[in-house]
Each structure stands twice: as structure tokens, then as C-alpha cells.
PDB file of N, CA and C in Angstrom:
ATOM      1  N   UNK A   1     103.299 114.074 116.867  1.00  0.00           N
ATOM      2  CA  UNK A   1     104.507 113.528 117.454  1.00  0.00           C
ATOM      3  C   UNK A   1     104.251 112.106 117.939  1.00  0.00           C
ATOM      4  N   UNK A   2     104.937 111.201 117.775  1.00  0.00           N
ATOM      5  CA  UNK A   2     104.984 110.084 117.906  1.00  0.00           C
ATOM      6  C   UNK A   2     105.245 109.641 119.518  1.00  0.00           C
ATOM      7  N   UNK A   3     104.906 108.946 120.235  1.00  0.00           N
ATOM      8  CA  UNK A   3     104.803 108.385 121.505  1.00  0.00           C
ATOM      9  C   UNK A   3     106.095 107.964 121.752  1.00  0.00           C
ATOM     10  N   UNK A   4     106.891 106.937 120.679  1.00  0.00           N
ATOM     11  CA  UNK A   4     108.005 105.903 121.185  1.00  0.00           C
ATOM     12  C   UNK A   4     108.567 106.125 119.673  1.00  0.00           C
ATOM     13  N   UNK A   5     109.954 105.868 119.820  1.00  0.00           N
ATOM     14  CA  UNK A   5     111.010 106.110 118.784  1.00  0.00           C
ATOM     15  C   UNK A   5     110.638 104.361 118.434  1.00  0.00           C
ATOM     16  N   UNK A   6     110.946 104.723 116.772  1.00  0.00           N
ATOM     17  CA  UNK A   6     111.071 103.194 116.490  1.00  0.00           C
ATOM     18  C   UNK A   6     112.559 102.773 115.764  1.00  0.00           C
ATOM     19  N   UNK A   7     112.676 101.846 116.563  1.00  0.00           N
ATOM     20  CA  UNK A   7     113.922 101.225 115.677  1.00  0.00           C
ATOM     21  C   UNK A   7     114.600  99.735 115.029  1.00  0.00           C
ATOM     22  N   UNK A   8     114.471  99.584 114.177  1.00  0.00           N
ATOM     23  CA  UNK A   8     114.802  98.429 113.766  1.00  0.00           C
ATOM     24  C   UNK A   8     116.107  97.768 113.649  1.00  0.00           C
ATOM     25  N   UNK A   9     115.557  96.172 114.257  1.00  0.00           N
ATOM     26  CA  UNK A   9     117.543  95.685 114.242  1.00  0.00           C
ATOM     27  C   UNK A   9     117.306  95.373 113.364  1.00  0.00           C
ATOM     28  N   UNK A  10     118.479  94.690 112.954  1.00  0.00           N
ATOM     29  CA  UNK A  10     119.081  94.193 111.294  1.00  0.00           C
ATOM     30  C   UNK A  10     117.823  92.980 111.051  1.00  0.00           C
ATOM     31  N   UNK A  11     117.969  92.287 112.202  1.00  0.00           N
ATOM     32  CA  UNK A  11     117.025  91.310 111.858  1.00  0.00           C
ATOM     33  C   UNK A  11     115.401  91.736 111.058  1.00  0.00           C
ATOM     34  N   UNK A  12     114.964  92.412 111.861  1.00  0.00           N
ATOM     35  CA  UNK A  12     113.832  92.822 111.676  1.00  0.00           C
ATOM     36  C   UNK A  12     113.871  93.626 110.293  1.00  0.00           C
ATOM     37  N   UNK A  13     114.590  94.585 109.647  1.00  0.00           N
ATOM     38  CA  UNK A  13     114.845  94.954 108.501  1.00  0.00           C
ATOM     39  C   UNK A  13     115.071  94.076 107.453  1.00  0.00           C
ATOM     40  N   UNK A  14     115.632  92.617 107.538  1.00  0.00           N
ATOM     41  CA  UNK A  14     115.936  91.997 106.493  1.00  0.00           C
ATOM     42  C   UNK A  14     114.550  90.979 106.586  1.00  0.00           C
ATOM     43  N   UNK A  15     113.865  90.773 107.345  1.00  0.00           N
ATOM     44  CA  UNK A  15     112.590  90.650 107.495  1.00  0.00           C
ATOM     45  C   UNK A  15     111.343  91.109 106.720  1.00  0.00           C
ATOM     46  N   UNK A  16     111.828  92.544 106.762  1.00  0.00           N
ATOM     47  CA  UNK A  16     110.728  93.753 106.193  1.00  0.00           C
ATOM     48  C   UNK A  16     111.601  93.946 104.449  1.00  0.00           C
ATOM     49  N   UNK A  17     112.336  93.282 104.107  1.00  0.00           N
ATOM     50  CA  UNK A  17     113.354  93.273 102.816  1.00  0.00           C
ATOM     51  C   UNK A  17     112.381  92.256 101.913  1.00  0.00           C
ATOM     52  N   UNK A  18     111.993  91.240 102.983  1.00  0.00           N
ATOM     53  CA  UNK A  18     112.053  89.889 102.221  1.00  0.00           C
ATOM     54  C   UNK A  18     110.317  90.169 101.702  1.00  0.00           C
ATOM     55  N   UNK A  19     109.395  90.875 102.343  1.00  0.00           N
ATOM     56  CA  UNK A  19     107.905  90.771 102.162  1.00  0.00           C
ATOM     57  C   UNK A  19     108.051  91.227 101.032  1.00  0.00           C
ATOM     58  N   UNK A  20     106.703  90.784 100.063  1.00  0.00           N
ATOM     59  CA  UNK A  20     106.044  91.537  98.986  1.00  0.00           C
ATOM     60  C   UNK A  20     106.330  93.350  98.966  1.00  0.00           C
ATOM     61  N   UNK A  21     106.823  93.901  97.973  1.00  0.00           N
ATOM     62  CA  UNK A  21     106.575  95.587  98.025  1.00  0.00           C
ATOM     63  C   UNK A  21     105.023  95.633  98.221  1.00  0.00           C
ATOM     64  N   UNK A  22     103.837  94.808  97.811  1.00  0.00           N
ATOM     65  CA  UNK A  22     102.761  95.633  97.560  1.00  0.00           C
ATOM     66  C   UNK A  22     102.248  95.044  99.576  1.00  0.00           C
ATOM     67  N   UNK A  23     102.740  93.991  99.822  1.00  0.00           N
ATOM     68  CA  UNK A  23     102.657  94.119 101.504  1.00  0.00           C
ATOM     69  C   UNK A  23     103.627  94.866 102.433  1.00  0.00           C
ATOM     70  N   UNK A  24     104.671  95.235 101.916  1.00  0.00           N
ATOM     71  CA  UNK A  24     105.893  96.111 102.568  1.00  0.00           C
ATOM     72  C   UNK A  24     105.216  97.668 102.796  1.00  0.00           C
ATOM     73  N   UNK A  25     104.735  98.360 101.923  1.00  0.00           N
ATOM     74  CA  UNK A  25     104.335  99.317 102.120  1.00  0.00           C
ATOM     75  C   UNK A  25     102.810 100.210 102.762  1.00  0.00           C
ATOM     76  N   UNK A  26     102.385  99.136 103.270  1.00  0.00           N
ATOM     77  CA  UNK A  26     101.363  99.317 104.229  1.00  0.00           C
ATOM     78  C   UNK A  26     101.864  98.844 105.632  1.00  0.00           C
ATOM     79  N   UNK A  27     102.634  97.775 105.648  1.00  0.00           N
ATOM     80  CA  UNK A  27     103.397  97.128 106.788  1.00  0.00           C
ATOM     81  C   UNK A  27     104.319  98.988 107.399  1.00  0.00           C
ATOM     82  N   UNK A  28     104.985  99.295 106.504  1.00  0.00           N
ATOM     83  CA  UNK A  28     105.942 100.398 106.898  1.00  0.00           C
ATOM     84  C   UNK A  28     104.929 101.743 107.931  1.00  0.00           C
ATOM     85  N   UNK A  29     104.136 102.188 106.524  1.00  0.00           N
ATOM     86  CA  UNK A  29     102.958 103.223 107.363  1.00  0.00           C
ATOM     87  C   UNK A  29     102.228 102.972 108.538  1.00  0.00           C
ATOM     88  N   UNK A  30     102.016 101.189 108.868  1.00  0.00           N
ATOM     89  CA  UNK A  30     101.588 101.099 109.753  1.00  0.00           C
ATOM     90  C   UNK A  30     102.072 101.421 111.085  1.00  0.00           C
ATOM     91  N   UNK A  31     103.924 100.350 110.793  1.00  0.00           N
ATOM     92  CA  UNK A  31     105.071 100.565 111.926  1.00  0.00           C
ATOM     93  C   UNK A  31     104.892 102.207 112.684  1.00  0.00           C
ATOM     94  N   UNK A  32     105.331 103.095 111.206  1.00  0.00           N
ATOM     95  CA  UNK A  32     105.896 104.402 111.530  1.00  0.00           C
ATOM     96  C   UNK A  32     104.603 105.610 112.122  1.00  0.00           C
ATOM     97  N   UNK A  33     103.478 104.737 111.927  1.00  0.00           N
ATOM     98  CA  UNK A  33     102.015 105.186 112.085  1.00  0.00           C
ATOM     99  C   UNK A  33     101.612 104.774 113.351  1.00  0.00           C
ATOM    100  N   UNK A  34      99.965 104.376 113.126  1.00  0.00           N
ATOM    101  CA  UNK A  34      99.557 103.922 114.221  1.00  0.00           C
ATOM    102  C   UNK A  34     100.599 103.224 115.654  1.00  0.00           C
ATOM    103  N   UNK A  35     101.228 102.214 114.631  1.00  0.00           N
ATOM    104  CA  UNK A  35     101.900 101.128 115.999  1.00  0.00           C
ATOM    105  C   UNK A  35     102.759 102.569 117.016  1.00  0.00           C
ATOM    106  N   UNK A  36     103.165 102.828 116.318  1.00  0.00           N
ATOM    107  CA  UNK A  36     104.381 104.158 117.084  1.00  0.00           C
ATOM    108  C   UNK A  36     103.481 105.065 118.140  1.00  0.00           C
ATOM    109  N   UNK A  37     102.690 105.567 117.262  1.00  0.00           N
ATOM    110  CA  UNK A  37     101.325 106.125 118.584  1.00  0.00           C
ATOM    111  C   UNK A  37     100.883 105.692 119.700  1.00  0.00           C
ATOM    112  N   UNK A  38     100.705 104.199 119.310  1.00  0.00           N
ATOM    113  CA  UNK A  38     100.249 103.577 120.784  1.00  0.00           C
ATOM    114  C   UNK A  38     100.419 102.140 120.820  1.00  0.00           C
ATOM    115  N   UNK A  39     101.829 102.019 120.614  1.00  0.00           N
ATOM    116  CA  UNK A  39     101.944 100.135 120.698  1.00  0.00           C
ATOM    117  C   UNK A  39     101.658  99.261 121.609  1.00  0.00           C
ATOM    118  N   UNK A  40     100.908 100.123 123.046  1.00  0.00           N
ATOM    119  CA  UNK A  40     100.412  98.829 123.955  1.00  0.00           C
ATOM    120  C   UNK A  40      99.355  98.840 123.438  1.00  0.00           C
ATOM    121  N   UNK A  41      98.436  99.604 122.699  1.00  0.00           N
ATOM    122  CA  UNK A  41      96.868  99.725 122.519  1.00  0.00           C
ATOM    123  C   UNK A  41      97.077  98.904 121.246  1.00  0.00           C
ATOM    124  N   UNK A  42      97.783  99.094 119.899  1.00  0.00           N
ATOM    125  CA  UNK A  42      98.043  98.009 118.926  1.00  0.00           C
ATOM    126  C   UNK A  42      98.347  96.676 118.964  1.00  0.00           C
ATOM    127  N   UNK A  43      99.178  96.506 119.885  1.00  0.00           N
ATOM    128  CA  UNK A  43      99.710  95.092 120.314  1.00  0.00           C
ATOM    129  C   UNK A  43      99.458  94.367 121.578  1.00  0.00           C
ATOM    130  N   UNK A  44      99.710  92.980 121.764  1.00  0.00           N
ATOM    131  CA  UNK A  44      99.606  92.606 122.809  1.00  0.00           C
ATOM    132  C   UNK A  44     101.012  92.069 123.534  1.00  0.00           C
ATOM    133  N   UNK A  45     100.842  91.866 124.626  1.00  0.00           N
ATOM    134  CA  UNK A  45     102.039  91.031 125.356  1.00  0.00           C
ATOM    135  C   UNK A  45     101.907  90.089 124.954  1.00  0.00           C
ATOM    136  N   UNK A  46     103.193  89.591 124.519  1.00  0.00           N
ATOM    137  CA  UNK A  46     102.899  87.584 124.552  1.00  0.00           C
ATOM    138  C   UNK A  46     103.701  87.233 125.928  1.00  0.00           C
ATOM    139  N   UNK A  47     103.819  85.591 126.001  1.00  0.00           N
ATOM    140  CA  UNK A  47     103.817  85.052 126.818  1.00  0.00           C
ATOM    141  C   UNK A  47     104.546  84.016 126.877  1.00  0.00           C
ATOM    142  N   UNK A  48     104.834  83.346 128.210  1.00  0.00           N
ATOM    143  CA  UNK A  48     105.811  81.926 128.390  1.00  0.00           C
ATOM    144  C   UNK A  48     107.084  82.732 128.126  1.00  0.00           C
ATOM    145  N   UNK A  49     107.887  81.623 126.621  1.00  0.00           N
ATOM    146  CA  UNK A  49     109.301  82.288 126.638  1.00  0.00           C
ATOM    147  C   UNK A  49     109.494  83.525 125.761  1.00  0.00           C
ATOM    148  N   UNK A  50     108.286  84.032 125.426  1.00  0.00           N
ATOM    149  CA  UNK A  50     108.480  85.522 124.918  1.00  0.00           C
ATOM    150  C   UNK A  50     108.032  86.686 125.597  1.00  0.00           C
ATOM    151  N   UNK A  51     108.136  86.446 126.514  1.00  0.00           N
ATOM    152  CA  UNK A  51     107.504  87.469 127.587  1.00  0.00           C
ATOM    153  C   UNK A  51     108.241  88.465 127.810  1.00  0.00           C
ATOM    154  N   UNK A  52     107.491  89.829 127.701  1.00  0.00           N
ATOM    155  CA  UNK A  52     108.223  91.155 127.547  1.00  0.00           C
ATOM    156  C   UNK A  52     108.455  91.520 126.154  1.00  0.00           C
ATOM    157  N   UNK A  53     107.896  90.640 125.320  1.00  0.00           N
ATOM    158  CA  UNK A  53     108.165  91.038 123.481  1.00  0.00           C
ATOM    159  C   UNK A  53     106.399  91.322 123.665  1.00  0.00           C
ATOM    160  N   UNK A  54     105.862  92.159 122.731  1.00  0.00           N
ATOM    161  CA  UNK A  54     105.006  92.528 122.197  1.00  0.00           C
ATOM    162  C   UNK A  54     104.475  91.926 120.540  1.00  0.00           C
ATOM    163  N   UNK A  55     103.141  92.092 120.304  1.00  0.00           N
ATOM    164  CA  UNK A  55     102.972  91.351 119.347  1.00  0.00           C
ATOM    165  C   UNK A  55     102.385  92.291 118.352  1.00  0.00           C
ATOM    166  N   UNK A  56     101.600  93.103 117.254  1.00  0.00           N
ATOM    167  CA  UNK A  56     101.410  93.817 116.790  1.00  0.00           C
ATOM    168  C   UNK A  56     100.519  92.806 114.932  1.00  0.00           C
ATOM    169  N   UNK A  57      99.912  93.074 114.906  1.00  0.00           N
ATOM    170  CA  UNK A  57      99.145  92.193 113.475  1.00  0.00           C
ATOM    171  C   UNK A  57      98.542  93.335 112.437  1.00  0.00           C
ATOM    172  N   UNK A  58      99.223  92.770 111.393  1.00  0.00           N
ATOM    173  CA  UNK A  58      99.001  93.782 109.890  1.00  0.00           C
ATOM    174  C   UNK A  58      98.383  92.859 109.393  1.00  0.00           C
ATOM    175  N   UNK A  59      97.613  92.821 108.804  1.00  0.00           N
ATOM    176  CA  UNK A  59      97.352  91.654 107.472  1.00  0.00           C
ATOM    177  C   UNK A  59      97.076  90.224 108.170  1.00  0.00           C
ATOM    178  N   UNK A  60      98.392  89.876 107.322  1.00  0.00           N
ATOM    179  CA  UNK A  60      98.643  88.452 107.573  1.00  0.00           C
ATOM    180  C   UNK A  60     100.269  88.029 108.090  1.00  0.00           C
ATOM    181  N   UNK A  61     100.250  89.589 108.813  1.00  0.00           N
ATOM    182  CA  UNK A  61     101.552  89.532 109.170  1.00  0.00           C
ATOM    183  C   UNK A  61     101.793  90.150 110.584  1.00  0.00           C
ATOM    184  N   UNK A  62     102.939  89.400 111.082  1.00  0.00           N
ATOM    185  CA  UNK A  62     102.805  90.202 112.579  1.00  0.00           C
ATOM    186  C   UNK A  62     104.261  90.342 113.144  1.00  0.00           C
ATOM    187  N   UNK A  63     104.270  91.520 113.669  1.00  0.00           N
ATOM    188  CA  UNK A  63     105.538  92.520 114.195  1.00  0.00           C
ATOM    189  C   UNK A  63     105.642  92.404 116.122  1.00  0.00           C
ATOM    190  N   UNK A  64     107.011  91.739 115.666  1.00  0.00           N
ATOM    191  CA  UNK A  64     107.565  91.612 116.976  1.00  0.00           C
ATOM    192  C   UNK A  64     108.004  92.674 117.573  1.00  0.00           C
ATOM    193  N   UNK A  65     107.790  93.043 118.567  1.00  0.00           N
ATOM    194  CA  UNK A  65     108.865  94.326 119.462  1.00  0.00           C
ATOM    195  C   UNK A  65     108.707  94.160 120.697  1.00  0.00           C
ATOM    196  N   UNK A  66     109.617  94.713 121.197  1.00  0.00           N
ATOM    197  CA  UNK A  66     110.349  95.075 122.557  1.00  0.00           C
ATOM    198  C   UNK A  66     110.104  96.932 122.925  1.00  0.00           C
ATOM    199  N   UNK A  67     109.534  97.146 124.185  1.00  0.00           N
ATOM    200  CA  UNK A  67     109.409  98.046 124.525  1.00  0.00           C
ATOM    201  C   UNK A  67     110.143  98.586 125.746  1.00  0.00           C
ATOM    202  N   UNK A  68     110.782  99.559 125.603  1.00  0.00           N
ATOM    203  CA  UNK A  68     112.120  99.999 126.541  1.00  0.00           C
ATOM    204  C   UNK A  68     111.126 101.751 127.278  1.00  0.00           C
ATOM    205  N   UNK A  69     110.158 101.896 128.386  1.00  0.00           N
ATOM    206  CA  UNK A  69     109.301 102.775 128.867  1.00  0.00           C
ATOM    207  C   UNK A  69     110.286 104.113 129.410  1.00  0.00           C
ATOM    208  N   UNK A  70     111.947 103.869 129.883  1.00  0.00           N
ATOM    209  CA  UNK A  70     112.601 104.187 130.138  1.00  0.00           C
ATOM    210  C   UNK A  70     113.236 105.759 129.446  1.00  0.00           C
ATOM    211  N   UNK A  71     113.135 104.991 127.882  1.00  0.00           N
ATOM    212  CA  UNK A  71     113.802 105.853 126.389  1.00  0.00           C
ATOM    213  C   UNK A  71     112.896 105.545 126.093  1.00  0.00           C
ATOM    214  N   UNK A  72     111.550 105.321 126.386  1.00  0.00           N
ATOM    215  CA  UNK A  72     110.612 105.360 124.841  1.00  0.00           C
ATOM    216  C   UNK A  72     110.707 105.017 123.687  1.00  0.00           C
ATOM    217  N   UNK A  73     111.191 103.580 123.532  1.00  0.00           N
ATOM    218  CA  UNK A  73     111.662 103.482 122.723  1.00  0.00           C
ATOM    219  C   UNK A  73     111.294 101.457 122.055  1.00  0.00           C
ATOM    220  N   UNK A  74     110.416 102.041 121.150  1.00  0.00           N
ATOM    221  CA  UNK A  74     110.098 100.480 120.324  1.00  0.00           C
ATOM    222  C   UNK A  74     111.143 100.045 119.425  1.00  0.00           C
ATOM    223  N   UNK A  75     111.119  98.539 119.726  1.00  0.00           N
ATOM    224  CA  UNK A  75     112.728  98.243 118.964  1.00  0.00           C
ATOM    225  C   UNK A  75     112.154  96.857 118.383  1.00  0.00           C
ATOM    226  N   UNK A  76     112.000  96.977 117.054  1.00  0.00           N
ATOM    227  CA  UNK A  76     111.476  95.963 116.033  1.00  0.00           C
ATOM    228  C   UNK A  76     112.301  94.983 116.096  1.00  0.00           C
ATOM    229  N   UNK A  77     111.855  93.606 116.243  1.00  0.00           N
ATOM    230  CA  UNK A  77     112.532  92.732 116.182  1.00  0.00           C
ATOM    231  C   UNK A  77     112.375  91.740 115.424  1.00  0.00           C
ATOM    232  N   UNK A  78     111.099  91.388 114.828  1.00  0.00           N
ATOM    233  CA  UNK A  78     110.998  90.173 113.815  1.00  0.00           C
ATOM    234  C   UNK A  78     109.566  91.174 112.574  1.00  0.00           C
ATOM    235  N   UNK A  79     109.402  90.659 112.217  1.00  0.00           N
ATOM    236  CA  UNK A  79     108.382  90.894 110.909  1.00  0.00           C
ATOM    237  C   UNK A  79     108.030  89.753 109.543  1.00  0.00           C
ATOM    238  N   UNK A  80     107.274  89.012 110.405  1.00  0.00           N
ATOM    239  CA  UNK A  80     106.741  87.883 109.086  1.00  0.00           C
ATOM    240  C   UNK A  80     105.497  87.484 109.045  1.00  0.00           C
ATOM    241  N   UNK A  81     105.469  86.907 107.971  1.00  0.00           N
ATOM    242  CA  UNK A  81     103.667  86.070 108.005  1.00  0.00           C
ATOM    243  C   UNK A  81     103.516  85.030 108.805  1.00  0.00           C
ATOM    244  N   UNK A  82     101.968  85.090 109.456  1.00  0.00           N
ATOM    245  CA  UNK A  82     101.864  84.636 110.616  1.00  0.00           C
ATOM    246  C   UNK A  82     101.641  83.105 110.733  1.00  0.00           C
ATOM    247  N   UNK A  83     101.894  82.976 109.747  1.00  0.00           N
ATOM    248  CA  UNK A  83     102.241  81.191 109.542  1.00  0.00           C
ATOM    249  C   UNK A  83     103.250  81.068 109.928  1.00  0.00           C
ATOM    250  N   UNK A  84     104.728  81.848 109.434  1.00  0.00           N
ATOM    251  CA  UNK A  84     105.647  81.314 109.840  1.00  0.00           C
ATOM    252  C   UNK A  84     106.334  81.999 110.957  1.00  0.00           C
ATOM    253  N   UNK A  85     105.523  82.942 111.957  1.00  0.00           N
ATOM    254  CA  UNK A  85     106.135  84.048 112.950  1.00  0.00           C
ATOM    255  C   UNK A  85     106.618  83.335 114.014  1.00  0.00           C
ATOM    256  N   UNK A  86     105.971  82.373 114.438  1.00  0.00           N
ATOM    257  CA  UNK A  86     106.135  81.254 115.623  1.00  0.00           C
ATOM    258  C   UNK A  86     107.385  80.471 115.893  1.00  0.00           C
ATOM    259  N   UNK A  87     107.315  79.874 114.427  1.00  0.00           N
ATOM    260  CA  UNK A  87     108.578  78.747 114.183  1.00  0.00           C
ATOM    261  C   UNK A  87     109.582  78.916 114.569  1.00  0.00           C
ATOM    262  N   UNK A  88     110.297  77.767 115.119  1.00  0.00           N
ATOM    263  CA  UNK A  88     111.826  78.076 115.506  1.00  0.00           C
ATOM    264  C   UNK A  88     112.464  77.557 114.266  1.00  0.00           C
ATOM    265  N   UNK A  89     113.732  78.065 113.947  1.00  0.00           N
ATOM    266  CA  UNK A  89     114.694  78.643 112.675  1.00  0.00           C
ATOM    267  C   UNK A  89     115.812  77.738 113.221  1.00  0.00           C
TER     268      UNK A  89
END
């Protein structure tokens, strides 16, 4: 049984649309895997103006979320390569 429900906004799904299939599908097992088990032990807090988002690293890729301790509940918010995870859009 999984620790924290995961859920993805739109954003974060069209995110996880855009990666490689042969990087999408280790990215997914990871989300619905490990990260879900124990996303403070997987990820870290970031900081300054993202504070309270969590950070999480696959590869060469890294998963934004928000953690709600309340509902248990991880809520995906970005998913890209970590070149371009930072950038403002």
C-alpha cells in the first residue's frame, strides 16, 4: 500500500506526454513506485520561491510536487529534464 495518493495536474501530465516513451516509462514506475512510498525520503524540499514544492530526480529528469500531510496526498506538478526544470516559461 502506498503512503500518499498521487495525482497529477494537467500540467504535469502534458509534461510526462512530451518525454521520450523509452524515458516515460521508468519515469511512471518510479512516480507510482518508490516516490509514492516515501516522497520525503526520495525528494528534497526546495527553496526561496519554491518553498513547500518538493523535488524528486529520475535520470536526467526531475519531478515537481506538492505534498498535502493532511489527505496524504502527492500532487505532481511539473516533470522535465533538468536542464530545462528551472527556467521560467
Amino acid at each position: 500500500m502506498r503512503d500518499y495518493q498521487t495525482v497529477l495536474t494537467a500540467a504535469a501530465l502534458r509534461s510526462l506526454r512530451s518525454v521520450p516513451p523509452r524515458v516515460a516509462e521508468p519515469l511512471v514506475a518510479f512516480i507510482f513506485g518508490s516516490l509514492a512510498d516515501a516522497p520525503r525520503r526520495r525528494g528534497k524540499p526546495l527553496q526561496r520561491e519554491l518553498e513547500g514544492r518538493w523535488s524528486a530526480r529520475r535520470g536526467d529528469y526531475r519531478i515537481v510536487y506538492r505534498l498535502d500531510e493532511d489527505t496524504k496526498t502527492m500532487c505532481l506538478l511539473k516533470i522535465d529534464h533538468r536542464a530545462d526544470m528551472y527556467r521560467p516559461r
